[in-house]
C-alpha atoms as a PDB file:
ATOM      1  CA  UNK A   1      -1.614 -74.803  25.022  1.00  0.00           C
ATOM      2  CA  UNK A   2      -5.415 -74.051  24.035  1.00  0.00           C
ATOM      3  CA  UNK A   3      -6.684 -71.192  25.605  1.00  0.00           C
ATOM      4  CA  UNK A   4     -10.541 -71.518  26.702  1.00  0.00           C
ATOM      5  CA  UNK A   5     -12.423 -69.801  24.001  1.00  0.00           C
ATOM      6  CA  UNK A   6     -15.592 -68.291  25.770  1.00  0.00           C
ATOM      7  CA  UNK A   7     -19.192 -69.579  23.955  1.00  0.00           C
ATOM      8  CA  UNK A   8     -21.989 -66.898  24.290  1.00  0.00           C
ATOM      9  CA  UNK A   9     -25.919 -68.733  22.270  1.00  0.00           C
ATOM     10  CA  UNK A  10     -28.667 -66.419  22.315  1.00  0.00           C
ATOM     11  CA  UNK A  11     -31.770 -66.593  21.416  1.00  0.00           C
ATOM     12  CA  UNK A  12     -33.594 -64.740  18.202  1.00  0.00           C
ATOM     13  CA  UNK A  13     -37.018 -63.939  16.889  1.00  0.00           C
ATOM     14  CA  UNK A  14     -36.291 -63.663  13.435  1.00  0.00           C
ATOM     15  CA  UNK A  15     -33.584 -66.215  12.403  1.00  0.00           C
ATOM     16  CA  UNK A  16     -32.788 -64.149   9.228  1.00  0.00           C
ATOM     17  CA  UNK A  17     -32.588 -60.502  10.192  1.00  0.00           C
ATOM     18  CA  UNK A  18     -30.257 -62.179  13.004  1.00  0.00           C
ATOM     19  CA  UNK A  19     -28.168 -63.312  10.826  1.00  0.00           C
ATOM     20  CA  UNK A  20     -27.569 -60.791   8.282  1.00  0.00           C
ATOM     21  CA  UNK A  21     -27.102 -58.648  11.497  1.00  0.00           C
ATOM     22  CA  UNK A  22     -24.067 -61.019  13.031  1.00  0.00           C
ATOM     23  CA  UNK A  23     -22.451 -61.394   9.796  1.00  0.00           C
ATOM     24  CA  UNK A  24     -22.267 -57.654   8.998  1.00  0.00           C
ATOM     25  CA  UNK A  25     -21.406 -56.624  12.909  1.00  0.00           C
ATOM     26  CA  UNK A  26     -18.483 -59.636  12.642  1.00  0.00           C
ATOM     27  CA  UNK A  27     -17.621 -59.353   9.447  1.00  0.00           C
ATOM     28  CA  UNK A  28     -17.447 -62.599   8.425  1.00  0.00           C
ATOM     29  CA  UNK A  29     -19.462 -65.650   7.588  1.00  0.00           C
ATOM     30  CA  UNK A  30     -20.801 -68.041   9.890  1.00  0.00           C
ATOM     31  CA  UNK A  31     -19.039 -71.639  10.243  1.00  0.00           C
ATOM     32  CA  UNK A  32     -21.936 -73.270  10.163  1.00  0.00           C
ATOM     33  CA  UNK A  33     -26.001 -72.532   9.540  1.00  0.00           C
ATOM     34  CA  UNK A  34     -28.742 -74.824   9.831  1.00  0.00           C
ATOM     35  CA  UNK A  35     -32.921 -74.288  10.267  1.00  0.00           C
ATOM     36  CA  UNK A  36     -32.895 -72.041  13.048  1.00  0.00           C
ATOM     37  CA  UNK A  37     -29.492 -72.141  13.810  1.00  0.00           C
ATOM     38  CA  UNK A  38     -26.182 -70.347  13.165  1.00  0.00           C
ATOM     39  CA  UNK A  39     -22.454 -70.580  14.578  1.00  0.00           C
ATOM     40  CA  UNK A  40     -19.593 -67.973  14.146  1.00  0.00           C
ATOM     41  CA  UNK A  41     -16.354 -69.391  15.024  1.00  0.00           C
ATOM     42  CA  UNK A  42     -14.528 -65.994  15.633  1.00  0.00           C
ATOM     43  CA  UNK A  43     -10.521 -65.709  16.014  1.00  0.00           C
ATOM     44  CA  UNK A  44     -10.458 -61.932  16.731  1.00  0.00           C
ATOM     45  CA  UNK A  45     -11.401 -61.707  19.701  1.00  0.00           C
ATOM     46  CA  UNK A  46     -11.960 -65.376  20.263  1.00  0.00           C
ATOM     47  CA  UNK A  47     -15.401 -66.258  21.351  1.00  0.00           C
ATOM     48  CA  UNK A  48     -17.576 -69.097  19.729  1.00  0.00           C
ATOM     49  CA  UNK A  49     -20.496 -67.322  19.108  1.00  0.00           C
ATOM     50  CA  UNK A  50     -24.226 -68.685  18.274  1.00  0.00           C
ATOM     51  CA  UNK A  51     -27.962 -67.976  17.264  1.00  0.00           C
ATOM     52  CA  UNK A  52     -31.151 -70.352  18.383  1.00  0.00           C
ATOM     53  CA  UNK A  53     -34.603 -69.139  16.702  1.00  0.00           C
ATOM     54  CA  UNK A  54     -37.012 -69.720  19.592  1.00  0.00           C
ATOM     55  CA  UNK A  55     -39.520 -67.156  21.207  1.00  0.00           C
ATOM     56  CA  UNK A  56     -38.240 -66.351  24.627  1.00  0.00           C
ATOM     57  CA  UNK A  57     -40.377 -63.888  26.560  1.00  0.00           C
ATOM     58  CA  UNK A  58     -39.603 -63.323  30.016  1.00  0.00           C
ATOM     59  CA  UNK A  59     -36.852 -65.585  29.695  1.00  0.00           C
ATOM     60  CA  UNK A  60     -34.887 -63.383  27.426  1.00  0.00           C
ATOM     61  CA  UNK A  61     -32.957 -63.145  24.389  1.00  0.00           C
ATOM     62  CA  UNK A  62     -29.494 -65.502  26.504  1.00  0.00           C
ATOM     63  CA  UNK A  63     -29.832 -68.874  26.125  1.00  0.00           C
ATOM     64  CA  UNK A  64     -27.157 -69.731  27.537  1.00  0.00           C
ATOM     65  CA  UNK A  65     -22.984 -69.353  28.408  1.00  0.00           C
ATOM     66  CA  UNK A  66     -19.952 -71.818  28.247  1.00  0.00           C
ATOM     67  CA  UNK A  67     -16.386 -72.251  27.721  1.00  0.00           C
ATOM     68  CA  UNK A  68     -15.040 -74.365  24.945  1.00  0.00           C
ATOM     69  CA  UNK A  69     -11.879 -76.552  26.001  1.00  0.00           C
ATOM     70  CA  UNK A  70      -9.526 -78.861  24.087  1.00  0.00           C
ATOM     71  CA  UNK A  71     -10.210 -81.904  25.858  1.00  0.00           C
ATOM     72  CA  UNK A  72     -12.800 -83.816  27.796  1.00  0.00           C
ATOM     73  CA  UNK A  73     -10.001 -83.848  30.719  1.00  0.00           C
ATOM     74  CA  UNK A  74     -10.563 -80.528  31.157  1.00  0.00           C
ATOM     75  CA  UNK A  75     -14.441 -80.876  30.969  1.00  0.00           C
ATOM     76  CA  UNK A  76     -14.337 -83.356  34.133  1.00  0.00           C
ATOM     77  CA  UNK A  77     -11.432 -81.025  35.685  1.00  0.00           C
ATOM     78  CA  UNK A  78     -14.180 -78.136  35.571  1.00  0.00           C
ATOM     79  CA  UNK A  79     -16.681 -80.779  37.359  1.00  0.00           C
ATOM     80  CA  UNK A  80     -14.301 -81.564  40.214  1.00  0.00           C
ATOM     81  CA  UNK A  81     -13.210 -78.077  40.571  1.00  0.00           C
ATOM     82  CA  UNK A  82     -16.804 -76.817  40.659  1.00  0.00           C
ATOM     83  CA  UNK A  83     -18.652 -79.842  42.622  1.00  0.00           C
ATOM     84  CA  UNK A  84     -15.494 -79.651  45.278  1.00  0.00           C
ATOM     85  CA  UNK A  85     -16.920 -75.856  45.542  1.00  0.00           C
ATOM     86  CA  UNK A  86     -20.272 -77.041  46.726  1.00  0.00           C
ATOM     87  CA  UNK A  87     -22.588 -76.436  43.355  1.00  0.00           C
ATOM     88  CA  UNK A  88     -24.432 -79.105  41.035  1.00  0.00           C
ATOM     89  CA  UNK A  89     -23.302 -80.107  37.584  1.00  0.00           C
ATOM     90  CA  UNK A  90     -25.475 -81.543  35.051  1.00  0.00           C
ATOM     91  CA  UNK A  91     -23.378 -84.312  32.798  1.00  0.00           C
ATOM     92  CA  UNK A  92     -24.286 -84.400  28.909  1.00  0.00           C
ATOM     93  CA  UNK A  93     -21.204 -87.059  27.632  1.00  0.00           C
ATOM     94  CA  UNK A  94     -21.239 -87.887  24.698  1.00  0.00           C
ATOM     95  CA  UNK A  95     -23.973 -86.001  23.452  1.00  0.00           C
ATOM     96  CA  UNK A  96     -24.848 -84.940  20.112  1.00  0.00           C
ATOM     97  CA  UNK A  97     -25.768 -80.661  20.326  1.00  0.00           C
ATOM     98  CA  UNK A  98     -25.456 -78.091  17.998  1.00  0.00           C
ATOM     99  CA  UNK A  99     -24.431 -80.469  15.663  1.00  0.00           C
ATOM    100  CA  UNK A 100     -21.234 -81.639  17.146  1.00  0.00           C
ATOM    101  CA  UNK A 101     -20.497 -84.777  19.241  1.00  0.00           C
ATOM    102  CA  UNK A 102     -19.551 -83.121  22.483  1.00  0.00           C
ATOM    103  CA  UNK A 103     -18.686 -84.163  26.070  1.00  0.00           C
ATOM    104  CA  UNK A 104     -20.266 -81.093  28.499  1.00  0.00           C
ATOM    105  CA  UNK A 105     -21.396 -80.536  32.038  1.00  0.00           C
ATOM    106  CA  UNK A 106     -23.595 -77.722  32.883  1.00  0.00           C
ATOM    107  CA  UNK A 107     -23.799 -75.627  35.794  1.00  0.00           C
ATOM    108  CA  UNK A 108     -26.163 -72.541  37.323  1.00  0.00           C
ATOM    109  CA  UNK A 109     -25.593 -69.100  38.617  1.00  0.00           C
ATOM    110  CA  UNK A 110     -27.665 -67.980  41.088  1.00  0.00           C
ATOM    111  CA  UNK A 111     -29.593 -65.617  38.827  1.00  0.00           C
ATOM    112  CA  UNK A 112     -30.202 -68.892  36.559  1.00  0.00           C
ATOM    113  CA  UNK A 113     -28.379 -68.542  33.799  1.00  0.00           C
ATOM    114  CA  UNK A 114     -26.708 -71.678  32.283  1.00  0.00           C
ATOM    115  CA  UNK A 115     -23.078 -72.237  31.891  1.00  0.00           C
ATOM    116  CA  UNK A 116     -21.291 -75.100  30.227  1.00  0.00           C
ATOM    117  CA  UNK A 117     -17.826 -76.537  30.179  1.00  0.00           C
ATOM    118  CA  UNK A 118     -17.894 -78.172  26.553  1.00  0.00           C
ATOM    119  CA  UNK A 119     -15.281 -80.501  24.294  1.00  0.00           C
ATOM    120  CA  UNK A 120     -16.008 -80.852  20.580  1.00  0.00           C
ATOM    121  CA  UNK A 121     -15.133 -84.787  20.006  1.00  0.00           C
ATOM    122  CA  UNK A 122     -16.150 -84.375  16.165  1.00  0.00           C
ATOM    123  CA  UNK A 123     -18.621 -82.083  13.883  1.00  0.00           C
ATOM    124  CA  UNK A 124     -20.637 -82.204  10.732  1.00  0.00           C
ATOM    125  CA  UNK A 125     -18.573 -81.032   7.510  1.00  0.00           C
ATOM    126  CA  UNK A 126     -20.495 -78.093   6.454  1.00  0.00           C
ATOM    127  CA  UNK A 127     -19.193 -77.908   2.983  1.00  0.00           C
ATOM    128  CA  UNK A 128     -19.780 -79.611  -0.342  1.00  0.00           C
ATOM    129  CA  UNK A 129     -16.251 -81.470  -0.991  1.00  0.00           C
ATOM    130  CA  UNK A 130     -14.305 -78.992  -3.586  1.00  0.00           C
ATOM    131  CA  UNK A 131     -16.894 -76.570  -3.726  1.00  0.00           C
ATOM    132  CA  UNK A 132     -16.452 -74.191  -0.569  1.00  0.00           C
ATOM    133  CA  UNK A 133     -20.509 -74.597  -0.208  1.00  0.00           C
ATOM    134  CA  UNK A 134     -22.029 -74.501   2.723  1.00  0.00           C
ATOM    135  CA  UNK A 135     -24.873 -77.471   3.110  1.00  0.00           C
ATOM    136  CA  UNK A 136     -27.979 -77.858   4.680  1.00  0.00           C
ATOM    137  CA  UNK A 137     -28.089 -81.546   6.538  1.00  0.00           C
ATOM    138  CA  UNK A 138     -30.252 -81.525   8.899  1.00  0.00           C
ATOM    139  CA  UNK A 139     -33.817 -79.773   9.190  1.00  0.00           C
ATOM    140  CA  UNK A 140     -34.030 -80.167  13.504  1.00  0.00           C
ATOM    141  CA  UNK A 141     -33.237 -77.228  15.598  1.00  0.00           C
ATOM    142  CA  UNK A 142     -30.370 -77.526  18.394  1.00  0.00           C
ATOM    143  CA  UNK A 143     -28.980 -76.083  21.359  1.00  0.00           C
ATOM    144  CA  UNK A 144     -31.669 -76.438  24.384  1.00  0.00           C
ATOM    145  CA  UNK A 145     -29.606 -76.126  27.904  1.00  0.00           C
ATOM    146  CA  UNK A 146     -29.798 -78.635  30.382  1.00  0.00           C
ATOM    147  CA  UNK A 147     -33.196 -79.645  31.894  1.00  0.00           C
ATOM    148  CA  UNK A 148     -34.927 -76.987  34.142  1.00  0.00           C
ATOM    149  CA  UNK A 149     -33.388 -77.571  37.468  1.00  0.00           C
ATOM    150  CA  UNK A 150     -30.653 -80.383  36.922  1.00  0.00           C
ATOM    151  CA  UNK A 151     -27.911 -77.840  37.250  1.00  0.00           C
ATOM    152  CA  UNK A 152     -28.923 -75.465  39.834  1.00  0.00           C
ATOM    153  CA  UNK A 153     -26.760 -74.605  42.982  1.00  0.00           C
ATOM    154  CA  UNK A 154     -27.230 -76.377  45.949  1.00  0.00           C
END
């Protein structure tokens, strides 16, 4: 049985210092790094764990929360569970983001900050066949939340 593995982005100034930072504070390399974007897929303790290089002011260095499940069942299990409880949900199926194909629903707090239930259907290989390199494919940014207020609580 696959245990939820909690996701925690934030958001960074300086892309570089950032990530020296993470990879000397987890000790290991990130899984995957693109322009502006890193991802550590961490086994001890389990948490998958990424950086977004945007300016954030007021809004703050979080971008956002979720909880990474096995299956998309368990995305739309999380949807009836939560819309049963009374709050909104914000479907993304089938949506390309942080370069995987992933089926997600987003919900709010009531201080605002995002959460998402999230399925990885398939990913980018980061690596150079035989070679244990890590490659640069794309040269877009990644990870924006849901759209201001299609997730908030009712």
């Amino acid at each position: 049985m696959f245990a939820w593995k909690p996701h925690v982005a934030i958001n960074v100034r300086n892309f570089h210092e950032s990530l020296k930072f993470y990879q000397i504070l987890f000790g290991v390399e990130p899984v995957r790094v693109r322009r502006g974007y890193a991802k550590f897929d961490l086994e001890t303790p389990p948490l998958n764990f990424s950086l977004n290089e945007r300016a954030f002011g007021e809004v703050g260095a979080l971008n956002h929360l979720g909880l990474q499940v096995s299956y998309t069942e368990e995305v739309l299990a999380a949807k009836i569970r939560l819309e049963e409880a009374g709050l909104a949900t914000f479907d993304e199926m089938n949506t390309t983001c942080c370069y995987a194909l992933q089926d997600k629903i987003w919900v709010k707090d009531p201080n605002g900050i995002q959460w998402e239930f999230f399925a990885v259907l398939d990913q980018e290989d980061d690596r150079v066949p035989g070679s244990g390199i890590l490659v640069e494919k794309s040269t877009e940014t990644c990870c924006t939340t849901c759209p201001t207020g299609s997730s908030s609580m009712e």
